[in-house]
C-alpha atoms as a PDB file:
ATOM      1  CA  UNK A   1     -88.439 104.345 -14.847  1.00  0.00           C
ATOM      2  CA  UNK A   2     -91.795 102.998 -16.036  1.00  0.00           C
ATOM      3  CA  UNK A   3     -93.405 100.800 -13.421  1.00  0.00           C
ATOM      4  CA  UNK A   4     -96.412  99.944 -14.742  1.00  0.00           C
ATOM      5  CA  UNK A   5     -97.043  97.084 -17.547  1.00  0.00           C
ATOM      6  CA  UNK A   6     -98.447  99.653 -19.685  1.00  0.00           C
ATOM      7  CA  UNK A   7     -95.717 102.051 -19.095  1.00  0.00           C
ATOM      8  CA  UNK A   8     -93.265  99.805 -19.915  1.00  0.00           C
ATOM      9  CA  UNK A   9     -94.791  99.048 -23.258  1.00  0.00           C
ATOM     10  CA  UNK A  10     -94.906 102.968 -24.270  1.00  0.00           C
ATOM     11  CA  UNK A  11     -91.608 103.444 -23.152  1.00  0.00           C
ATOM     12  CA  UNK A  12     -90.639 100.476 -25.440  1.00  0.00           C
ATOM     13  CA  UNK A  13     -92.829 101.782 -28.788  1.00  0.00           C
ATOM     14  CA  UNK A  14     -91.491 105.449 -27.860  1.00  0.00           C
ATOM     15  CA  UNK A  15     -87.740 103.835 -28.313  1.00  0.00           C
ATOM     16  CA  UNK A  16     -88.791 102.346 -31.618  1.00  0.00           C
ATOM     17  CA  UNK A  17     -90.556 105.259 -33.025  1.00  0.00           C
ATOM     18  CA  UNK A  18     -87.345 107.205 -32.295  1.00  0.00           C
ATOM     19  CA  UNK A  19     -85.481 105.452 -33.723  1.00  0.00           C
ATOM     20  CA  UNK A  20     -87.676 105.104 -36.657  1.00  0.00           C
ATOM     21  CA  UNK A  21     -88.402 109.102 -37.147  1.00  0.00           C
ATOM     22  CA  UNK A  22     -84.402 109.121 -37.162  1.00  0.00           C
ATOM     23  CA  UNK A  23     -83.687 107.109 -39.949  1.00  0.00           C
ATOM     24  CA  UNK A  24     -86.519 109.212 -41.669  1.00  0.00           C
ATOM     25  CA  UNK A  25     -85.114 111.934 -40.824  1.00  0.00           C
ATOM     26  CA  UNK A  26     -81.523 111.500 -42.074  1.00  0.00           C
ATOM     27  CA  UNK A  27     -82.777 109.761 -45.420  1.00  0.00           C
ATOM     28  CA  UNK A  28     -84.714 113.705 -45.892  1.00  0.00           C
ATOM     29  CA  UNK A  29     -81.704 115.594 -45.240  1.00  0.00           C
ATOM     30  CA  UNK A  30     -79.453 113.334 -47.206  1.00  0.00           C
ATOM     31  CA  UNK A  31     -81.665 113.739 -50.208  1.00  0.00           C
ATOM     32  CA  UNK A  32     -82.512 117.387 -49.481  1.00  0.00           C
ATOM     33  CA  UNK A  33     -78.333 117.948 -49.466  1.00  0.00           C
ATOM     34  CA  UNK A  34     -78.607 115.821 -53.550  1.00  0.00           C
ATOM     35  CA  UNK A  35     -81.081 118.323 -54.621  1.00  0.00           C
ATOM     36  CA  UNK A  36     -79.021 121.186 -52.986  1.00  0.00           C
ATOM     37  CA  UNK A  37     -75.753 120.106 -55.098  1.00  0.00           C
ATOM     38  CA  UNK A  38     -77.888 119.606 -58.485  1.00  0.00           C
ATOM     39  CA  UNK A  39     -79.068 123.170 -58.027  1.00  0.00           C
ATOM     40  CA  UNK A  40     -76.004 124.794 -57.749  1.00  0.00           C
ATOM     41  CA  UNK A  41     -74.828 122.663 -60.592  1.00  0.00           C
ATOM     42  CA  UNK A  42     -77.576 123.881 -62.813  1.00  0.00           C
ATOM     43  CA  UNK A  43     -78.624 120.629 -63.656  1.00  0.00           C
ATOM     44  CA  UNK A  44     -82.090 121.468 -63.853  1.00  0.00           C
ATOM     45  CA  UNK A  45     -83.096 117.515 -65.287  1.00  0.00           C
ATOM     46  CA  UNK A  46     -81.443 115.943 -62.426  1.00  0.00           C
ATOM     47  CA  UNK A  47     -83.025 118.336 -59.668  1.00  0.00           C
ATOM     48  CA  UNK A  48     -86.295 118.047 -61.409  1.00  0.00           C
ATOM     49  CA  UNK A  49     -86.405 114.387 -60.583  1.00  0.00           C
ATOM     50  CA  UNK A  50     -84.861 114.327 -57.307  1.00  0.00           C
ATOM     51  CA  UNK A  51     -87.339 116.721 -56.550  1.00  0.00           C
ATOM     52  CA  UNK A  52     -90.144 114.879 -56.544  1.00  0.00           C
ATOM     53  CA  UNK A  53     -88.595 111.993 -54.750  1.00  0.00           C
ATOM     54  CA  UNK A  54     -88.087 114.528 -52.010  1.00  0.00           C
ATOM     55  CA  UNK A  55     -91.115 116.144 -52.087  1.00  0.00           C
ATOM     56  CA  UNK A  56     -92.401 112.579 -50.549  1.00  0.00           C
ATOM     57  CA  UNK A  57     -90.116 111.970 -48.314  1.00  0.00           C
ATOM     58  CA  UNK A  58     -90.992 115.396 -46.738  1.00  0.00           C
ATOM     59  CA  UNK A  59     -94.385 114.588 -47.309  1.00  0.00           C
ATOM     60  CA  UNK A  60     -94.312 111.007 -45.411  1.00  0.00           C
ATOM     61  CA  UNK A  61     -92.271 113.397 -42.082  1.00  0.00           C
ATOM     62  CA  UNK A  62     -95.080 115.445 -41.295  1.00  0.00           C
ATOM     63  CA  UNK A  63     -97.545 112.983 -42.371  1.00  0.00           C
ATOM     64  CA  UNK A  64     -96.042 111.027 -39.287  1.00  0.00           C
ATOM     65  CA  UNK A  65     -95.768 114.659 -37.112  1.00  0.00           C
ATOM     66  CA  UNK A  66     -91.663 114.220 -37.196  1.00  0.00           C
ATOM     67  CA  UNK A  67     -91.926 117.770 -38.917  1.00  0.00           C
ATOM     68  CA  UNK A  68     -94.715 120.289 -39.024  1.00  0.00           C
ATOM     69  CA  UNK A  69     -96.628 120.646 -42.381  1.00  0.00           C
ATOM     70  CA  UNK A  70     -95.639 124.613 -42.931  1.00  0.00           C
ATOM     71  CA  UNK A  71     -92.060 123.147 -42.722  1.00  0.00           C
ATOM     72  CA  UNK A  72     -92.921 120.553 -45.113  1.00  0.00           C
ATOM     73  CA  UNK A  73     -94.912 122.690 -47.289  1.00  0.00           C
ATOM     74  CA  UNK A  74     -91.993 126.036 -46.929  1.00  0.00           C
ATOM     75  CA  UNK A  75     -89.103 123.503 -47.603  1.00  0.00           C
ATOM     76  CA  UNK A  76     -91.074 122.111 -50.814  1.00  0.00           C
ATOM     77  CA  UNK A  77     -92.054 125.297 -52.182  1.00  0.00           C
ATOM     78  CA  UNK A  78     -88.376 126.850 -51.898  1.00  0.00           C
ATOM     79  CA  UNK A  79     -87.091 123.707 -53.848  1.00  0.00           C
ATOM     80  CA  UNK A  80     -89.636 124.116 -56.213  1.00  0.00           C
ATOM     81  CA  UNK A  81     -88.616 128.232 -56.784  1.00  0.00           C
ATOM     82  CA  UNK A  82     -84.972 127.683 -56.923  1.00  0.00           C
ATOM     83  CA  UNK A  83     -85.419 124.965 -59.724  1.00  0.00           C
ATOM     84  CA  UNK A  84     -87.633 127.259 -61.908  1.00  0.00           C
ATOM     85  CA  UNK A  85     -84.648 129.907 -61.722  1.00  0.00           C
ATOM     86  CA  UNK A  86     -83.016 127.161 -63.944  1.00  0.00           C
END
């Protein structure tokens, strides 16, 4: 346990940044799992909008380090492929 006033306040902001970069997190894979389902639907319209929508979201995570950028980047660009096949 942090015994030290400043400790105690980084312990603190690491508890709210967790809890931030989880809700982050989860909003990303719940929009990453809409663009999924629109691909395999062929509804190339739909997953052309939701893509860019994701394409920030993954953007803002490893703006903010939750992801790395090559994941960011990989995850965009395989999105981006799979809709062209449409």
């Amino acid at each position: 346990m942090a015994n030290h006033k400043s400790a105690k306040k980084r312990a603190r902001q690491s508890i709210v940044r967790n809890e931030r970069n989880t809700i982050r997190k989860t909003t990303t894979r719940t929009a990453l799992k809409a663009i999924r389902s629109a691909i395999e639907s062929n509804d190339k319209a739909s997953a052309t909008g939701l893509l860019a929508t994701t394409q920030k979201l993954l953007a803002r995570l490893s703006k903010h380090g939750v992801i790395k950028a090559n994941t960011a980047a990989r995850q965009t660009s395989r999105l981006a492929q799979q809709i062209n096949k449409l």
